[in-house]
Protein backbone atom coordinates (compact mmCIF):
# COMPACT_ATOMS: atom_id res chain seq x y z
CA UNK A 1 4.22 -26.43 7.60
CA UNK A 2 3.55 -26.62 3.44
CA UNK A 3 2.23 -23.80 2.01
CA UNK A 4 -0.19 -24.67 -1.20
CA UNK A 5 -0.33 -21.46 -3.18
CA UNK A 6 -2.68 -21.46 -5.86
CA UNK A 7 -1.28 -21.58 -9.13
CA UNK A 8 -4.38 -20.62 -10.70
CA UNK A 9 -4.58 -17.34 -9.80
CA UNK A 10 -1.66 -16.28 -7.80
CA UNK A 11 0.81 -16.47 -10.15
CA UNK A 12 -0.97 -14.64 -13.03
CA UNK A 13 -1.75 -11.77 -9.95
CA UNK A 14 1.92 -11.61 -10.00
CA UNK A 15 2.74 -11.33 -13.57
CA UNK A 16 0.26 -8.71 -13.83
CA UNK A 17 1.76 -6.72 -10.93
CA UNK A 18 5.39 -6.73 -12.03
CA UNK A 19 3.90 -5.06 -15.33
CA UNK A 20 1.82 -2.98 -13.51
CA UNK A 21 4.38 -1.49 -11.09
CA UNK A 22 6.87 -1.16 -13.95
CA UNK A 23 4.65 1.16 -15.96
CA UNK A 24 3.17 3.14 -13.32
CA UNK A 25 7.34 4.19 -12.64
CA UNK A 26 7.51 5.37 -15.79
CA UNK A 27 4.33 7.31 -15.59
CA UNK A 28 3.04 11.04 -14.47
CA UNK A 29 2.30 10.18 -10.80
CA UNK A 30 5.79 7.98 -10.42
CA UNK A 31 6.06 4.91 -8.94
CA UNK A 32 3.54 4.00 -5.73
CA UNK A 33 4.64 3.80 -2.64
CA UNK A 34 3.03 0.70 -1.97
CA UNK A 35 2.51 -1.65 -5.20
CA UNK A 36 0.74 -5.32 -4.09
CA UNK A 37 -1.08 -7.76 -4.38
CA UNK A 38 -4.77 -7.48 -2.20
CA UNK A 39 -7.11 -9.57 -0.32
CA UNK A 40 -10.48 -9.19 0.16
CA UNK A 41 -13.13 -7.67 -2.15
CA UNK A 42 -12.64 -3.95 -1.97
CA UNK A 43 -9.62 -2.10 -1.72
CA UNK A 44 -9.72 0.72 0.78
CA UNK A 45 -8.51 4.17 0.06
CA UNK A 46 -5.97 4.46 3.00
CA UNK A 47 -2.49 5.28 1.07
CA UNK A 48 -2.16 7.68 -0.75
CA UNK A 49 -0.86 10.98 0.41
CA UNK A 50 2.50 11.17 2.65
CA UNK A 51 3.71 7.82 2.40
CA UNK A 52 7.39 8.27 1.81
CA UNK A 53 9.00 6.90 -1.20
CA UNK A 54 6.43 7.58 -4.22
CA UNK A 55 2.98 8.56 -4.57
CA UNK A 56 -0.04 6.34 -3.78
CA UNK A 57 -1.06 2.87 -3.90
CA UNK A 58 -0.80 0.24 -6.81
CA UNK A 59 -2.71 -3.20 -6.35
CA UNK A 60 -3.58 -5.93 -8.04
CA UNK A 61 -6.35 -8.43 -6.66
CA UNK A 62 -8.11 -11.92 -7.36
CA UNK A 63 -11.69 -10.11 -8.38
CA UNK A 64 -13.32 -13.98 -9.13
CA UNK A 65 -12.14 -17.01 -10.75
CA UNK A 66 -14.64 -19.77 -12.43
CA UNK A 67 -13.80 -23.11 -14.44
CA UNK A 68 -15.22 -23.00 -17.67
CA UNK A 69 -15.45 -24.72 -21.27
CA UNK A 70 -13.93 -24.31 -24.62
CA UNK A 71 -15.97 -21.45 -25.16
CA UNK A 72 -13.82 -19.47 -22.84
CA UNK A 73 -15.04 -17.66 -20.87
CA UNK A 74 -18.29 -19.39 -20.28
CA UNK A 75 -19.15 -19.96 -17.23
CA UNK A 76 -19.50 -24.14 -16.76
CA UNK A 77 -23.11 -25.07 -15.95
CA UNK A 78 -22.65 -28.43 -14.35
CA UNK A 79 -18.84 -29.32 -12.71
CA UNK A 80 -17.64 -32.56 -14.00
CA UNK A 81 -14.58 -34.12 -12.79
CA UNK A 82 -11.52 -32.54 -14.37
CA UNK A 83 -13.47 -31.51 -17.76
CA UNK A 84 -10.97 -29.46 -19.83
CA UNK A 85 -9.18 -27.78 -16.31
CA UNK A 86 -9.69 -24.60 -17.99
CA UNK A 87 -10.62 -21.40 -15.78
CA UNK A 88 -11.65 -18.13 -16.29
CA UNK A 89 -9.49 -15.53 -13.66
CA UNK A 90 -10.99 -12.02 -13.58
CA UNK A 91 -7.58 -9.67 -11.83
CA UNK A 92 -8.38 -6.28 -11.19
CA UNK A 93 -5.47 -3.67 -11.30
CA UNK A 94 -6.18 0.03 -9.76
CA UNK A 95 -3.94 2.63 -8.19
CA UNK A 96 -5.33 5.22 -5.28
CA UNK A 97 -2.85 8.67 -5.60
CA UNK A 98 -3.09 11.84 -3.47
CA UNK A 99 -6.48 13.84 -4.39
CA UNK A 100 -6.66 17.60 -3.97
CA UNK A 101 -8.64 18.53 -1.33
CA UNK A 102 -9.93 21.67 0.97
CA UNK A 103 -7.07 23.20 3.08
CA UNK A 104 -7.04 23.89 6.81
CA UNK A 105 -8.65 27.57 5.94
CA UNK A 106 -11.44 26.15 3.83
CA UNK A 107 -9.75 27.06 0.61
CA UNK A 108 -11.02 25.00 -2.55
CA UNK A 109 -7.88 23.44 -4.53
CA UNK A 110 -7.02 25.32 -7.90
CA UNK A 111 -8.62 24.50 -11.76
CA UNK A 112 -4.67 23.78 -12.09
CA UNK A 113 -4.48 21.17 -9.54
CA UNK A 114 -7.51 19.43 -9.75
CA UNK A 115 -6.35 19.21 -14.04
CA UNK A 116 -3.05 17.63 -12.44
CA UNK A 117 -4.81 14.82 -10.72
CA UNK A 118 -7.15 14.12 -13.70
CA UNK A 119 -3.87 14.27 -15.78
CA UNK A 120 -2.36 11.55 -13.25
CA UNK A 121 -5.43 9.31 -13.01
CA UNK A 122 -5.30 9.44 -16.73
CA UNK A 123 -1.83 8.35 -17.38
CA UNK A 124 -2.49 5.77 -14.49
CA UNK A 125 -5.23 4.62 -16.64
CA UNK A 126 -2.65 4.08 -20.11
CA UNK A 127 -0.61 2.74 -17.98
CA UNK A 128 -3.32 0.22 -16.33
CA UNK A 129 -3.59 -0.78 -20.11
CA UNK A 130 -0.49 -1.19 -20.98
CA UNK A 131 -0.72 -3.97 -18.44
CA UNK A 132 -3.54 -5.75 -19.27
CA UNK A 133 -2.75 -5.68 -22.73
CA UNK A 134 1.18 -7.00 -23.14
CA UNK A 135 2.11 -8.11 -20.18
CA UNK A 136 0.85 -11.80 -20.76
CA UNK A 137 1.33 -11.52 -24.32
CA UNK A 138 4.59 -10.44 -24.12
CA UNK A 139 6.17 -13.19 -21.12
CA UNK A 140 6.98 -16.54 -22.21
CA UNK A 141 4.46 -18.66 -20.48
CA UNK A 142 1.55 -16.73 -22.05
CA UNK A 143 3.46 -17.11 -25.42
CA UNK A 144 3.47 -20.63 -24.62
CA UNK A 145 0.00 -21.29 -23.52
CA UNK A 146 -1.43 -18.67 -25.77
CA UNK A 147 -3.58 -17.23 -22.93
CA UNK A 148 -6.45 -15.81 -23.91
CA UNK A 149 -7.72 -12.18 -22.43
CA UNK A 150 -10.78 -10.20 -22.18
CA UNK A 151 -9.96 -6.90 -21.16
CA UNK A 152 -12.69 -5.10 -18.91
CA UNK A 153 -13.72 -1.38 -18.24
CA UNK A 154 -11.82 1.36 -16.51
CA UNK A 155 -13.78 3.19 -14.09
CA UNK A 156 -12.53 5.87 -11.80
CA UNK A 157 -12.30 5.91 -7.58
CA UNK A 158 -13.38 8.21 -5.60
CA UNK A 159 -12.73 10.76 -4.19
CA UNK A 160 -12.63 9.46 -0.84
CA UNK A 161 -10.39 10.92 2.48
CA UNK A 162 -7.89 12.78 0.34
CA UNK A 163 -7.52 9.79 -2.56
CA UNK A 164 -8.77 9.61 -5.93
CA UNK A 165 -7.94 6.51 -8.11
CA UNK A 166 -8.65 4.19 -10.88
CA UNK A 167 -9.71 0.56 -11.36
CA UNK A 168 -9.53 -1.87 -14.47
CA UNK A 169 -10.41 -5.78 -14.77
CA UNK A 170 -8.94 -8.35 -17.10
CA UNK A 171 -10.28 -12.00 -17.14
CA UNK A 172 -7.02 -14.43 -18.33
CA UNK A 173 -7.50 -17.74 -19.51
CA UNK A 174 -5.54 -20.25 -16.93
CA UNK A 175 -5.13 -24.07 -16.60
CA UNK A 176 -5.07 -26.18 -13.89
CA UNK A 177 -4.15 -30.20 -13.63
CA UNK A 178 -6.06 -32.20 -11.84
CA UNK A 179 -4.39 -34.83 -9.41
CA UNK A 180 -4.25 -38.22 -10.27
């Protein structure tokens, strides 16, 4: 059975997570233990404390994708057939890490470790930036194509059952043929 990924999206998901992984390893909260691409709409908070090998959750989902017209990223009004093949992709990139929490005697967590987490979600956040900003700048197709970005808000997750996270978009300019 043939498998038709979409090269739209999928492959700039990709990109993106290869740069996204690599910088969260180099950052305050380590490498995640689970860095992916996701389905579905929302990610839930259910990694992110005791999962072996690193800290957290790294993802990297297909938020929306649109065609649109020269005046990227405009939405198109009316589909024609195979106008300019131009789309807008919006990827969101977010991380979930451990989140400091009440203790099985009802003790609060410190001032020092709640700073900790706000210093991790931080540095996830330069690091979610880093991302968005060079990776398709910096790899050879988006050299090639020169691939146009519009780099959205950050805006912080949670807390929610022991996690506590970040979340950033980024709409890329992508081109797909049409058959003949």
């Amino acid at each position: 059975m043939a498998v038709n990924v979409d090269q739209v999206a999928f492959g700039l998901a990709e990109e993106l997570l290869g740069c996204f992984c690599e910088a969260l390893a180099a950052s305050v909260g380590g490498a995640a233990c689970r860095c992916s691409i996701l389905p579905g709409a929302q990610v839930a908070a259910d990694l992110c404390c005791d999962c072996g090998d690193g800290n957290g959750q790294a993802w990297v989902r297909v938020a929306e994708m649109w065609p649109t017209t020269a005046a990227w990223p405009q939405r198109v009004a009316q589909v024609e057939r195979c106008p300019l093949n131009l789309w807008a992709v919006e990827l969101e990139v977010g991380a979930y890490r451990c989140a400091a929490k009440i203790d099985n005697r009802g003790r609060f967590p410190s001032a020092e470790r709640l700073t900790r987490d706000a210093e991790i979600i931080l540095d996830d956040a330069a690091a979610m930036r880093r991302a968005v900003t060079c990776c398709f700048r910096d790899s050879e197709e988006g050299r090639r194509s020169a691939r146009k970005l519009l780099v959205g808000a950050w805006r912080p997750l949670g807390p929610e059952g022991g996690c506590v996270g970040s979340q950033m978009s980024v709409t890329v300019s992508a081109y797909d043929c049409c058959p003949q």
